[in-house]
C-alpha atoms as a PDB file:
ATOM      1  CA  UNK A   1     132.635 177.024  30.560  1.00  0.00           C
ATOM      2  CA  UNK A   2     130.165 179.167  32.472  1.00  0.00           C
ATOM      3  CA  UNK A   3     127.272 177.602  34.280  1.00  0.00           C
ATOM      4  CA  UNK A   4     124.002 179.347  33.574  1.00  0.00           C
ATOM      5  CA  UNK A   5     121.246 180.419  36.132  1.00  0.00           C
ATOM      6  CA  UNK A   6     119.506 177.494  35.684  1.00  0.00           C
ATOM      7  CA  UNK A   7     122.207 174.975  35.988  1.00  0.00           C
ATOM      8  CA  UNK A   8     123.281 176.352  38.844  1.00  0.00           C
ATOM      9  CA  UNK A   9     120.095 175.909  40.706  1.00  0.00           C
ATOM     10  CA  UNK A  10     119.665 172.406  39.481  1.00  0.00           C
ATOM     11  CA  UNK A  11     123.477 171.935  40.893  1.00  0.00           C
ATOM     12  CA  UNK A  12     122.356 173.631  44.415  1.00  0.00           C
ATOM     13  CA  UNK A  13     119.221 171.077  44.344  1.00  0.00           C
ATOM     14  CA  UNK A  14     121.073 167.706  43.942  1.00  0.00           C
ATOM     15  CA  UNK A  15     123.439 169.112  46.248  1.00  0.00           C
ATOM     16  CA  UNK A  16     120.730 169.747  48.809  1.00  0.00           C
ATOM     17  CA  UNK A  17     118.718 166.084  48.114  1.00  0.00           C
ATOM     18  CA  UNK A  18     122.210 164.951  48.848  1.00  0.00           C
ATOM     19  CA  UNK A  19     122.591 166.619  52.137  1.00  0.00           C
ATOM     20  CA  UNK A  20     119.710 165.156  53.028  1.00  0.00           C
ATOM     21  CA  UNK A  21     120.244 162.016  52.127  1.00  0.00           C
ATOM     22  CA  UNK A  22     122.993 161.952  54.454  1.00  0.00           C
ATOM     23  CA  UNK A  23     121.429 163.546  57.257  1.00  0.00           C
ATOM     24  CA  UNK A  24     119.128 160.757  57.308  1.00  0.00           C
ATOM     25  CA  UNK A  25     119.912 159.055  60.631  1.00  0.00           C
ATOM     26  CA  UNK A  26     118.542 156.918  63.146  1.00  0.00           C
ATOM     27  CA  UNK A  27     114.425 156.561  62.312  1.00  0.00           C
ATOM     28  CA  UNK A  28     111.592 154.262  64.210  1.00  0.00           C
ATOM     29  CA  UNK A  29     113.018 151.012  62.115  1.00  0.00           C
ATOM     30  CA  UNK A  30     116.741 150.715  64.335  1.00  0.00           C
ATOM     31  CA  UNK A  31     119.653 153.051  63.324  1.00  0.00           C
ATOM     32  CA  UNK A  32     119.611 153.045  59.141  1.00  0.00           C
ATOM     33  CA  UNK A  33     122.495 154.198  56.900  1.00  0.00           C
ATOM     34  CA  UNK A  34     121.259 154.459  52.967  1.00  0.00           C
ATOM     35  CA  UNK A  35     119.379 151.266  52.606  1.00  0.00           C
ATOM     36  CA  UNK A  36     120.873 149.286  55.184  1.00  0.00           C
ATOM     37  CA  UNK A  37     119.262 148.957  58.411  1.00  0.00           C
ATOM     38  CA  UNK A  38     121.002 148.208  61.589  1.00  0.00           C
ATOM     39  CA  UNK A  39     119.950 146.020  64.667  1.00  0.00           C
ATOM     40  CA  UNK A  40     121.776 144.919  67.602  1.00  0.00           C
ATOM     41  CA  UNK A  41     120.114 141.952  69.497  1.00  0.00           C
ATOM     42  CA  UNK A  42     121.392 141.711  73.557  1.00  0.00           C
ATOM     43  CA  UNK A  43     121.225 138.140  74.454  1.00  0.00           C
ATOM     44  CA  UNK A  44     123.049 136.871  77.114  1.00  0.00           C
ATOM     45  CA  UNK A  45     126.295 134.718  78.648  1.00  0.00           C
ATOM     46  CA  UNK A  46     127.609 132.259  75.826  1.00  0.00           C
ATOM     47  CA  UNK A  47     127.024 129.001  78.037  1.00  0.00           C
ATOM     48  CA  UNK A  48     123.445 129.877  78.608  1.00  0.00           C
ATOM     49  CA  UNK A  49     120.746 129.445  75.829  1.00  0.00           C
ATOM     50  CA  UNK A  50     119.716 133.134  75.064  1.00  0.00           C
ATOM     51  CA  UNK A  51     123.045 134.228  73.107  1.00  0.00           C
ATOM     52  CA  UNK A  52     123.034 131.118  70.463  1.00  0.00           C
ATOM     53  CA  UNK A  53     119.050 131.846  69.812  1.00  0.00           C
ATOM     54  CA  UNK A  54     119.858 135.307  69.619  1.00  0.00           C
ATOM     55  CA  UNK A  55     122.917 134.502  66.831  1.00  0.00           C
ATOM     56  CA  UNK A  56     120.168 132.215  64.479  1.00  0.00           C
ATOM     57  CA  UNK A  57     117.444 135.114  64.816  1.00  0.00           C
ATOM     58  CA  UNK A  58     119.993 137.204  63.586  1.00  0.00           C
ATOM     59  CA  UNK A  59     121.274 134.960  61.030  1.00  0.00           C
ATOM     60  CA  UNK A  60     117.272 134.538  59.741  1.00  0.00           C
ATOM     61  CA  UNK A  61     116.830 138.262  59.778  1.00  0.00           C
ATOM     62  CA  UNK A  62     120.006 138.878  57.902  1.00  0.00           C
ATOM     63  CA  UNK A  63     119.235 136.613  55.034  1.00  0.00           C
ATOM     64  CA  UNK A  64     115.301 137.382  55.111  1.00  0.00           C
ATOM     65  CA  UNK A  65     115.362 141.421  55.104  1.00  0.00           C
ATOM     66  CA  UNK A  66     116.663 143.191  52.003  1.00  0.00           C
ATOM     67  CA  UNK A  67     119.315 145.500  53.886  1.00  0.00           C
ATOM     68  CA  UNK A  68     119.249 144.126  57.290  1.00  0.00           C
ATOM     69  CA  UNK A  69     122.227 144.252  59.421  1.00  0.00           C
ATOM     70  CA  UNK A  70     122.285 142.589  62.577  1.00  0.00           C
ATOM     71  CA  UNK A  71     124.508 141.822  65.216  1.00  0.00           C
ATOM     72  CA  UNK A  72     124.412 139.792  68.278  1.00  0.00           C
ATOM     73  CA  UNK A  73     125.502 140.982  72.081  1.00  0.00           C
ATOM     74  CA  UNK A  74     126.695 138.533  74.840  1.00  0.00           C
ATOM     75  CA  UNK A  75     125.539 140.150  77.945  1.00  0.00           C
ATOM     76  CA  UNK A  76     124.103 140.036  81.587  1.00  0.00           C
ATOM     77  CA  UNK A  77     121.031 139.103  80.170  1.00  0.00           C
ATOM     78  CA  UNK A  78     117.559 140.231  81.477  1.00  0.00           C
ATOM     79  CA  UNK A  79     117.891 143.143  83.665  1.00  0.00           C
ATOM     80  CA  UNK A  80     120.983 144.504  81.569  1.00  0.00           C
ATOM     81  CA  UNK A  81     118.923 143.829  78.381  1.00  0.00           C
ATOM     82  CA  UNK A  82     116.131 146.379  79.790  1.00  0.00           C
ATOM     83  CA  UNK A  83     118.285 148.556  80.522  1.00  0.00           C
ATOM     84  CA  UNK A  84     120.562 148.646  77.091  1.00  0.00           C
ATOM     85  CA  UNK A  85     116.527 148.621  75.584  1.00  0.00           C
ATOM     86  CA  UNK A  86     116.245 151.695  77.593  1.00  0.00           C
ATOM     87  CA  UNK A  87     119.161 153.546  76.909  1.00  0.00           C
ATOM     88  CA  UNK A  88     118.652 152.897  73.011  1.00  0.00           C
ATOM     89  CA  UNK A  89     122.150 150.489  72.707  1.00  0.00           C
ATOM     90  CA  UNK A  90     120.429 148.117  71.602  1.00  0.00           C
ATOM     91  CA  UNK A  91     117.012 147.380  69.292  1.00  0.00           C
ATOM     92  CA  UNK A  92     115.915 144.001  70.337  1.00  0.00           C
ATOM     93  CA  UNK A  93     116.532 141.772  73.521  1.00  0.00           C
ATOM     94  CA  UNK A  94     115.558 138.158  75.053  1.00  0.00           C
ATOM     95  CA  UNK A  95     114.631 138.813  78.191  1.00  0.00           C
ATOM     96  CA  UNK A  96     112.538 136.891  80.855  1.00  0.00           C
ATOM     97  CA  UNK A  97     108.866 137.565  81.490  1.00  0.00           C
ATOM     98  CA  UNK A  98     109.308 138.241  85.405  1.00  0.00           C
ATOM     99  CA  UNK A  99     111.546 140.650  84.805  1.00  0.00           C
ATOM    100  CA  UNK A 100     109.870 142.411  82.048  1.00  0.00           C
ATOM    101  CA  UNK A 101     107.398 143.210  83.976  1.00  0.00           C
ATOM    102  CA  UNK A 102     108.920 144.769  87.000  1.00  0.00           C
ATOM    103  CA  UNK A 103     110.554 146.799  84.734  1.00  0.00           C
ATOM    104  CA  UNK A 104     107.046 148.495  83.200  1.00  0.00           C
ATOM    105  CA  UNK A 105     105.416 148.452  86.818  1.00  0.00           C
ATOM    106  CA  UNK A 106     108.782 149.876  88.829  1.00  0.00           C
ATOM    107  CA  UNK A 107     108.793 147.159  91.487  1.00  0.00           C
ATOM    108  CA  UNK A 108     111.986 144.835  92.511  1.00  0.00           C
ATOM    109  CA  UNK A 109     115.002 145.363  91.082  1.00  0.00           C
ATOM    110  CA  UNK A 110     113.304 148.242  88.696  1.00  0.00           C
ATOM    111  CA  UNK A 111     111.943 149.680  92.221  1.00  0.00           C
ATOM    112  CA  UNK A 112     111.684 153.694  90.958  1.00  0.00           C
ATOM    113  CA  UNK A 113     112.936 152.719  88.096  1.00  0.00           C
ATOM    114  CA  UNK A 114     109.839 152.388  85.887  1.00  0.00           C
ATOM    115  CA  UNK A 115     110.646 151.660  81.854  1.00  0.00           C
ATOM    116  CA  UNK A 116     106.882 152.031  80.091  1.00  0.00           C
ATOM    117  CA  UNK A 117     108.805 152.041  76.681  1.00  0.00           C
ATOM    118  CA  UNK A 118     108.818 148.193  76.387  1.00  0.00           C
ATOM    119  CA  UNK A 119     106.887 146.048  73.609  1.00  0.00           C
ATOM    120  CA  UNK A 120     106.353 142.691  73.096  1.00  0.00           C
ATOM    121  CA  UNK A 121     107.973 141.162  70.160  1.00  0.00           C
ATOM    122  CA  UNK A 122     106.844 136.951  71.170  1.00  0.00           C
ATOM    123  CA  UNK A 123     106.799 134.801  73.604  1.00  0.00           C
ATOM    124  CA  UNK A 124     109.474 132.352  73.197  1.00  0.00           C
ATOM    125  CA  UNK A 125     110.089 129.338  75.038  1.00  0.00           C
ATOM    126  CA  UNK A 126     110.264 128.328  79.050  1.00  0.00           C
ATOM    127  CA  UNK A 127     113.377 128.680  81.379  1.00  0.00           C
ATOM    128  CA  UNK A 128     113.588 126.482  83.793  1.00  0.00           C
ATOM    129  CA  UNK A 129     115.064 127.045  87.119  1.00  0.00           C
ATOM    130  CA  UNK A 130     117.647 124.265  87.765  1.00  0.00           C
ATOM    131  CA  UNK A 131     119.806 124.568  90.935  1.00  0.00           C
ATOM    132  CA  UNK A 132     122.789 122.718  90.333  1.00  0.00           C
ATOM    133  CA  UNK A 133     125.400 120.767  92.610  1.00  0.00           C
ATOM    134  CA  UNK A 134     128.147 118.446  92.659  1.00  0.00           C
ATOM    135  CA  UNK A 135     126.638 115.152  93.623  1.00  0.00           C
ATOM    136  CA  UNK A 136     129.969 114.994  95.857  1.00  0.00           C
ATOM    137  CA  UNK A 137     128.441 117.661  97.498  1.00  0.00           C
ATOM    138  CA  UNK A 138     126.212 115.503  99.655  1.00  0.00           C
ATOM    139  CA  UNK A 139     123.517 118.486  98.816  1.00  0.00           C
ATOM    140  CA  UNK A 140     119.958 117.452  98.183  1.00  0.00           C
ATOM    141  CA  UNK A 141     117.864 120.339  98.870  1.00  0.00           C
ATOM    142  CA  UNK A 142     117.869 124.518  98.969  1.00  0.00           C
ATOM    143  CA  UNK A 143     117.503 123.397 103.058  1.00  0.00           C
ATOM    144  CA  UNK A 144     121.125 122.474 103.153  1.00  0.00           C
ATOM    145  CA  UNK A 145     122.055 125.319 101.577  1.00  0.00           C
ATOM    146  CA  UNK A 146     122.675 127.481 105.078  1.00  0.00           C
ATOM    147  CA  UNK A 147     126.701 128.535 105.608  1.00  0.00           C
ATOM    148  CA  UNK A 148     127.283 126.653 101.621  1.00  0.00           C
ATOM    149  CA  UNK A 149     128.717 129.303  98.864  1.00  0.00           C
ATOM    150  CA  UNK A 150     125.812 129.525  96.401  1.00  0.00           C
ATOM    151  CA  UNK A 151     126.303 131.091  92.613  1.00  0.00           C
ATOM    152  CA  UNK A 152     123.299 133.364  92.487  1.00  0.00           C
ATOM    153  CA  UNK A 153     123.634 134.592  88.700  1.00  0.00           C
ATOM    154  CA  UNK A 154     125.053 138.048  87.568  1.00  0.00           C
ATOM    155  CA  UNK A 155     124.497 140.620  89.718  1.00  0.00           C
ATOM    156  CA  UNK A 156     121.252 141.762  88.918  1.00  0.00           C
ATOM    157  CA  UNK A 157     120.161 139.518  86.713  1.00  0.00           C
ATOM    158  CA  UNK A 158     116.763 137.411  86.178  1.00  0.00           C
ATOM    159  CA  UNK A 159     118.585 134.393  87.139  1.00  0.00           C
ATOM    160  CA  UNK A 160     120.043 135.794  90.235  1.00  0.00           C
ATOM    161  CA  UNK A 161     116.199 137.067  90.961  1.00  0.00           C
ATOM    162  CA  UNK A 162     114.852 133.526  90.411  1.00  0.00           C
ATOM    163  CA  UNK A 163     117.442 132.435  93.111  1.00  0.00           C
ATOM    164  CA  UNK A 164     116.704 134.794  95.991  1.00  0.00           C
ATOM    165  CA  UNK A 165     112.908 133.938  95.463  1.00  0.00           C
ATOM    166  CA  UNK A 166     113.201 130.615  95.061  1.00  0.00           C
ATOM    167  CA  UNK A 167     115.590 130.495  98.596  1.00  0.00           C
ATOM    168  CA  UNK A 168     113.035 132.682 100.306  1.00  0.00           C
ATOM    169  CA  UNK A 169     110.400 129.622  99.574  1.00  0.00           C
ATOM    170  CA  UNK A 170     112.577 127.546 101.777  1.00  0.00           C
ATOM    171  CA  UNK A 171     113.199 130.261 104.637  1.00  0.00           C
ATOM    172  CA  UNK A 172     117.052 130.789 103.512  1.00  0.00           C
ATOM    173  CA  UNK A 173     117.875 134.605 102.539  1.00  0.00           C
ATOM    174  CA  UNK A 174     121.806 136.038 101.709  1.00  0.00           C
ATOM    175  CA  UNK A 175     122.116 136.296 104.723  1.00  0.00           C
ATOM    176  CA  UNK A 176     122.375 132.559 105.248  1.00  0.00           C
ATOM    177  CA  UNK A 177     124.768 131.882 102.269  1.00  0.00           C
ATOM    178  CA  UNK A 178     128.181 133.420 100.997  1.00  0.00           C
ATOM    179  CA  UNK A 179     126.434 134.819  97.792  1.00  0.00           C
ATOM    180  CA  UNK A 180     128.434 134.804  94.559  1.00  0.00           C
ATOM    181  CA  UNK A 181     127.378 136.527  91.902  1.00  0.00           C
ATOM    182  CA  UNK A 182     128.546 134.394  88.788  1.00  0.00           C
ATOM    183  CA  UNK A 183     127.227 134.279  85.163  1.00  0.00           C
ATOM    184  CA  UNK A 184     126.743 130.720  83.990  1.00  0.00           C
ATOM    185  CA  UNK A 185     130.286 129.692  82.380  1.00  0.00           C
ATOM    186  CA  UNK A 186     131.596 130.924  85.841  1.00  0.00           C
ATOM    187  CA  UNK A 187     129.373 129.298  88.332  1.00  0.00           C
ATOM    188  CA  UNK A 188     130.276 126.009  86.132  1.00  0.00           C
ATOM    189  CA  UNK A 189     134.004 126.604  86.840  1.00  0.00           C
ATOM    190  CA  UNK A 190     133.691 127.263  90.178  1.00  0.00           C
ATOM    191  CA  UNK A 191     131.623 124.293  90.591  1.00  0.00           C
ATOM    192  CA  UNK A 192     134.033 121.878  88.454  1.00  0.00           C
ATOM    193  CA  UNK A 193     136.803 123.611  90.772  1.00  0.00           C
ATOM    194  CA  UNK A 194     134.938 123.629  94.374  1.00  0.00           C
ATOM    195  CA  UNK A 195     134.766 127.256  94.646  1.00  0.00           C
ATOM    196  CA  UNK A 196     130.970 127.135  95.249  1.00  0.00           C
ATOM    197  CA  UNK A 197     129.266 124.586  96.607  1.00  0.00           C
ATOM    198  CA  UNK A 198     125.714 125.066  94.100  1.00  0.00           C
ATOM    199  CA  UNK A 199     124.509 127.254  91.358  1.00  0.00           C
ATOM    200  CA  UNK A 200     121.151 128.267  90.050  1.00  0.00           C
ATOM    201  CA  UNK A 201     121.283 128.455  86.129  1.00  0.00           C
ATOM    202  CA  UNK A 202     117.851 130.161  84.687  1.00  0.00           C
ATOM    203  CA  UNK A 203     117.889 129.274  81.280  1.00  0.00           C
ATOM    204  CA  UNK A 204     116.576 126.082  78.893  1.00  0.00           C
ATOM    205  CA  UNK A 205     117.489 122.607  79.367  1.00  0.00           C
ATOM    206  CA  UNK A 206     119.628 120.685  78.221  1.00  0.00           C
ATOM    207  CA  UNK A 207     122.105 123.909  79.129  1.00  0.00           C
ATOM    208  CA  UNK A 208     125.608 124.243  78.220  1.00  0.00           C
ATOM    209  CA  UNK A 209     126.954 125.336  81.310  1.00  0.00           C
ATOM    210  CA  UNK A 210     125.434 122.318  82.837  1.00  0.00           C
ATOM    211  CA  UNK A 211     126.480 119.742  80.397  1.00  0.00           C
ATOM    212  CA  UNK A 212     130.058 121.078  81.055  1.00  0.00           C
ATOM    213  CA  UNK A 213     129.941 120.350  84.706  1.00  0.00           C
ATOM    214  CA  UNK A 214     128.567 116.929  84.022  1.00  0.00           C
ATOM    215  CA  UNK A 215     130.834 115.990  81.247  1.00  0.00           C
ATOM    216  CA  UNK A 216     133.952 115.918  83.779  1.00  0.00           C
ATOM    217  CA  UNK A 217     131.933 115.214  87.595  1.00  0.00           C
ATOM    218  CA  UNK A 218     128.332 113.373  88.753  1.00  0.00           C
ATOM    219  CA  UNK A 219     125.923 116.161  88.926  1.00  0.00           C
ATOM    220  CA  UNK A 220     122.525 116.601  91.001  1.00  0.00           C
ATOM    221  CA  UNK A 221     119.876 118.472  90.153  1.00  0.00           C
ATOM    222  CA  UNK A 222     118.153 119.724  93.429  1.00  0.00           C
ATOM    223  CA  UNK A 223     114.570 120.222  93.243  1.00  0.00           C
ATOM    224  CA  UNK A 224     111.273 123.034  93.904  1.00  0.00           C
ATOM    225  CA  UNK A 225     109.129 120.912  95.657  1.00  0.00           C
ATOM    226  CA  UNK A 226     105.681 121.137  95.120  1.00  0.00           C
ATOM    227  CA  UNK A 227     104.688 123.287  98.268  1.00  0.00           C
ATOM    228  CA  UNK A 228     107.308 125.740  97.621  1.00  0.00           C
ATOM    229  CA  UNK A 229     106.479 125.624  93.966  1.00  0.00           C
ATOM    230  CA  UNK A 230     102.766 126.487  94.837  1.00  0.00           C
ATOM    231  CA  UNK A 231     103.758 129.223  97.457  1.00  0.00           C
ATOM    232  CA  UNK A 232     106.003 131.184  94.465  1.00  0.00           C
ATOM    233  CA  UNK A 233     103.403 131.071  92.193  1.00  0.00           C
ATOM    234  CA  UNK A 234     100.771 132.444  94.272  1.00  0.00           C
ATOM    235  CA  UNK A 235     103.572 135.298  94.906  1.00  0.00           C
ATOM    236  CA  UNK A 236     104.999 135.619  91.687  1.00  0.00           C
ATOM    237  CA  UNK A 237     102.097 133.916  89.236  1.00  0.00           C
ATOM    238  CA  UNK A 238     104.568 134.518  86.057  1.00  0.00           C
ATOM    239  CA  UNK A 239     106.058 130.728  87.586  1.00  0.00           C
ATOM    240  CA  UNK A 240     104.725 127.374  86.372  1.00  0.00           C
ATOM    241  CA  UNK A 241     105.880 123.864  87.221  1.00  0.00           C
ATOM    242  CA  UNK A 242     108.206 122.504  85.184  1.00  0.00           C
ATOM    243  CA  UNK A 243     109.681 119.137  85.134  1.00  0.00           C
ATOM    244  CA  UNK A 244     113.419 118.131  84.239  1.00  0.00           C
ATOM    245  CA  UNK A 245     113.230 114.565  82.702  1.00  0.00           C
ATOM    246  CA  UNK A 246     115.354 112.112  83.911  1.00  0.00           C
ATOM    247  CA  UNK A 247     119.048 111.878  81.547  1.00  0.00           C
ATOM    248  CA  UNK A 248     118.628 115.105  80.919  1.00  0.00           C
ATOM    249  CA  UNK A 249     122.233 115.484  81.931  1.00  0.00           C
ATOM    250  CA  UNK A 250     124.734 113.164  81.336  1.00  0.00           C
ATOM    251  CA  UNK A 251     124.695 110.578  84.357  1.00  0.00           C
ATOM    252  CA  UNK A 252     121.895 112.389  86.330  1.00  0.00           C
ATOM    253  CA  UNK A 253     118.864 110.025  85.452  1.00  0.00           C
ATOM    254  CA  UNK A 254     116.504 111.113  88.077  1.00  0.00           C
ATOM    255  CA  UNK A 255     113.279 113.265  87.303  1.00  0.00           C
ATOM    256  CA  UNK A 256     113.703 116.360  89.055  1.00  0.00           C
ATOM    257  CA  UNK A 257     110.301 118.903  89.862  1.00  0.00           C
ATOM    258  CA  UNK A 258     111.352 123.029  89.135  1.00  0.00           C
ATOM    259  CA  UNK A 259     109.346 125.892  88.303  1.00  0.00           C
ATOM    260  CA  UNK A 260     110.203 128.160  85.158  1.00  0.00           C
ATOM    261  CA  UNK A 261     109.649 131.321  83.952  1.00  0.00           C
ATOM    262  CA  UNK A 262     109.354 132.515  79.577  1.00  0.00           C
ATOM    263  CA  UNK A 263     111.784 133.831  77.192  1.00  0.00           C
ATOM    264  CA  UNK A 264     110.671 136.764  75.308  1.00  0.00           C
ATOM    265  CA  UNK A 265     111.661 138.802  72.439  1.00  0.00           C
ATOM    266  CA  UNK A 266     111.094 142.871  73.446  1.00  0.00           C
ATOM    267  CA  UNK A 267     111.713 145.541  71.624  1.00  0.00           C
ATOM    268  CA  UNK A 268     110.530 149.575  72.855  1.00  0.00           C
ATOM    269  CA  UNK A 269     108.421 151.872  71.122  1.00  0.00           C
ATOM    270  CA  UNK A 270     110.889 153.046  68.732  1.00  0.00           C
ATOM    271  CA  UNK A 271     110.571 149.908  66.345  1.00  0.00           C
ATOM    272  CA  UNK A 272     107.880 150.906  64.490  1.00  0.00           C
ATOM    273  CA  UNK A 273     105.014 148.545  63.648  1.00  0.00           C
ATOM    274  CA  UNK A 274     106.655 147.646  59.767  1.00  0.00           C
ATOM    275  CA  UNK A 275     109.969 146.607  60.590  1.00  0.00           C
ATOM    276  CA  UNK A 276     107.940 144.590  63.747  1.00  0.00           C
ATOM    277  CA  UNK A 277     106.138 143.052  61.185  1.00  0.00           C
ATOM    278  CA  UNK A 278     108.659 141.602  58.982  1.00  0.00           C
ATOM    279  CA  UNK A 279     111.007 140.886  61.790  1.00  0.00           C
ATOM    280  CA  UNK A 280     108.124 138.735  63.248  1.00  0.00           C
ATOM    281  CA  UNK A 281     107.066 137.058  60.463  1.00  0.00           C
ATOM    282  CA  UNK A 282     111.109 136.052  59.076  1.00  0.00           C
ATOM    283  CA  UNK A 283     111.528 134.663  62.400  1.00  0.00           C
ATOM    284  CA  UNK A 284     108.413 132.803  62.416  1.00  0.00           C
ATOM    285  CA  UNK A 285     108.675 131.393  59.022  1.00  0.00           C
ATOM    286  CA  UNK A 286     112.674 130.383  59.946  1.00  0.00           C
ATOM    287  CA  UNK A 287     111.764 128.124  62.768  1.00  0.00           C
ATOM    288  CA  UNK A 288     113.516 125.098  61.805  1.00  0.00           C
ATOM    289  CA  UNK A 289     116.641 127.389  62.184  1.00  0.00           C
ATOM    290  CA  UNK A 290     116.218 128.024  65.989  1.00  0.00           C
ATOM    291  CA  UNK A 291     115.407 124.804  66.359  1.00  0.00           C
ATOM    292  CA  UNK A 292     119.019 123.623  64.850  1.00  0.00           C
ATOM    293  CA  UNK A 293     120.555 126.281  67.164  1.00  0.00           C
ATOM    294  CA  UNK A 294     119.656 124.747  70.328  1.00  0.00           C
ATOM    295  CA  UNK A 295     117.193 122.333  71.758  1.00  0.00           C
ATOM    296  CA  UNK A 296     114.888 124.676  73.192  1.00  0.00           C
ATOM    297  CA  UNK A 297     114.256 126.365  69.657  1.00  0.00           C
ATOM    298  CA  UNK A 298     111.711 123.448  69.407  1.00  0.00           C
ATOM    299  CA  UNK A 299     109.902 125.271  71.656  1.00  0.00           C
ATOM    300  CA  UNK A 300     109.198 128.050  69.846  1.00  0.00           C
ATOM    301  CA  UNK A 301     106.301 128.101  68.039  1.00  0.00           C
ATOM    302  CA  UNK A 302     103.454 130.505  66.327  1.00  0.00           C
ATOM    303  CA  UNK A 303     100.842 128.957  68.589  1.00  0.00           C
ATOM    304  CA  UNK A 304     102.907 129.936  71.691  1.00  0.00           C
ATOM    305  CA  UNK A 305     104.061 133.064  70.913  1.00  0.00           C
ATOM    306  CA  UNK A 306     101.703 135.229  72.890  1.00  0.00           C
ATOM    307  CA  UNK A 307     101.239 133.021  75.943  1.00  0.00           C
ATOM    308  CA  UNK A 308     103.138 134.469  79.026  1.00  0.00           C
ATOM    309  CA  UNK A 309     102.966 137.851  77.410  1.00  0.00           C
ATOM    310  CA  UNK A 310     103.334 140.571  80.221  1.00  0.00           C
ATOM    311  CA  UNK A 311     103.238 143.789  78.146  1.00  0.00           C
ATOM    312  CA  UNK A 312     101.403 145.631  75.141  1.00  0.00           C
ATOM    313  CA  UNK A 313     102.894 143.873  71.674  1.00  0.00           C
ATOM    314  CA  UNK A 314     104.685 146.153  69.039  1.00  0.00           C
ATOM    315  CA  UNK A 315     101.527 146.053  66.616  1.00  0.00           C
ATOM    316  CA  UNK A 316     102.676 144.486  63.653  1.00  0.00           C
ATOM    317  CA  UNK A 317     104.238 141.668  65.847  1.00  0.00           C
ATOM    318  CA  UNK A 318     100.568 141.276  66.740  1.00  0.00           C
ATOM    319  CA  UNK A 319      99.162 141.426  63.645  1.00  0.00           C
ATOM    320  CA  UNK A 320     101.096 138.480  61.973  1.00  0.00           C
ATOM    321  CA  UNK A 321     100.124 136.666  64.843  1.00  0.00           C
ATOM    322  CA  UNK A 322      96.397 137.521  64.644  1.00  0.00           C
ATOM    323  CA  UNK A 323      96.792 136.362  60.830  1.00  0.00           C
END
């Protein structure tokens, strides 16, 4: 059967609408295949609070968003979040407020390394810097830390930037310590094991890495007393005090002063303002699911979400918020 003139140019158009149906590729609303749209979410180490937040947002977004896809990353947390923002690995991140914005300004550990692509998605909840030790130890300040082998946090991480600033309150730099550069899990077998003698752990309380020290030894929580506490703020003003109630941890029931720093949800440029939206709003109207994930997902709130916010807001993150 021959194909006429005209059915061979209707042919040659629904081959071509086809064509570029499947050229479609990665647009401003994350990497999108037909109707399906694909997000990956960096969070962080699996005993730290970031990375089982980061697995109910994605469980909310999954189940809210006709055609969302989204998957969760355990990873160095902030500073490797920026950068995997930055290189376009990943869509979304939770990534500490400090850090955030050395990245846009290029200072620290972002020193001529300036990222202006970064947008605020919310502020989340507080992460409080608790310095841990083995009450065995006979440790009871960041003073007796000199010639002691101290878990610092990843190697470039917002944890391990928390700990050199918080040390250089007290007068103690690296060069004082034998630095290890642990994520959280580690630091907490090293501890249980006495391969470091203290660790700082960034990251909501109650945390797991902490609780699995103190489920098997006594613990101590050391703490940022007020004078240092007032001296890093007036440095780094992104600190506030924080205190650690007492029983936090299992048999640790003393109140403990720290200082803390927010969790945030970024995103960069790329995630344009109608996916921002509807991101924002699922997780915002799926609250009591964070706040089953952890403890600090009580935290989290619509009222809070813009406090603590270091950089311009994808705008329709801000304009559910401004609702």
């Amino acid at each position: 059967m021959k194909m006429g003139k005209l059915g061979r140019l209707t042919l040659f158009g629904v081959l071509m609408a086809l064509v570029a149906a499947l050229l479609t590729g990665c647009g401003g609303d994350g990497k999108t295949t037909g109707e399906k749209k694909f997000l990956n979410i960096a969070t962080g180490g699996t005993a730290g609070t970031y990375y089982p937040i980061g697995v109910a947002m994605a469980e909310i977004l999954n189940k809210s968003i006709p055609g969302m896809n989204v998957s969760v990353q355990s990873t160095g947390a902030s500073v490797a979040n920026i950068n995997m923002l930055k290189d376009g690995s990943v869509e979304l991140a939770i990534v500490q407020n400090d850090i955030i914005y050395y990245a846009e300004n290029g200072t620290k550990m972002f020193q001529d390394n300036k990222i202006a692509s970064l947008k605020g998605i919310a502020a989340l909840y507080p992460e409080t810097c608790q310095i841990v030790t083995l009450e065995k130890s006979g440790i009871k300040s960041v003073t007796n830390f000199k010639g002691k082998k101290i878990a610092v946090g990843a190697a470039g991480s917002g944890a391990e930037a928390n700990a050199r600033q918080i040390m250089e309150a007290y007068g103690i730099t690296y060069n004082d310590i034998e630095v290890q550069y642990l994520s959280f899990s580690e630091a907490a077998n090293a501890l249980k094991d006495g391969n470091v003698d203290a660790a700082f752990v960034t990251a909501g309380f109650p945390t797991a890495a902490i609780q699995d020290i103190a489920s098997q030894h006594p613990v101590r929580l050391l703490p940022v007393d007020a004078d240092k506490a007032d001296a890093l703020i007036a440095e780094y003003p992104f600190y506030t005090k924080t205190t650690v109630p007492a029983g936090t941890y299992t048999g640790f029931n003393e109140e403990v002063p720290a200082v803390s720093v927010m969790a945030m949800l970024v995103a960069t440029d790329k995630l344009d303002d109608q996916l921002g939206y509807e991101i924002t709003k699922a997780l915002f109207t799926g609250l009591d699911r964070l706040q089953a994930a952890h403890s600090v997902g009580k935290m989290i709130t619509k009222d809070g979400a813009m406090k603590g916010m270091s950089i311009k807001m994808n705008g329709g993150a801000e304009k559910f918020f401004k609702e």
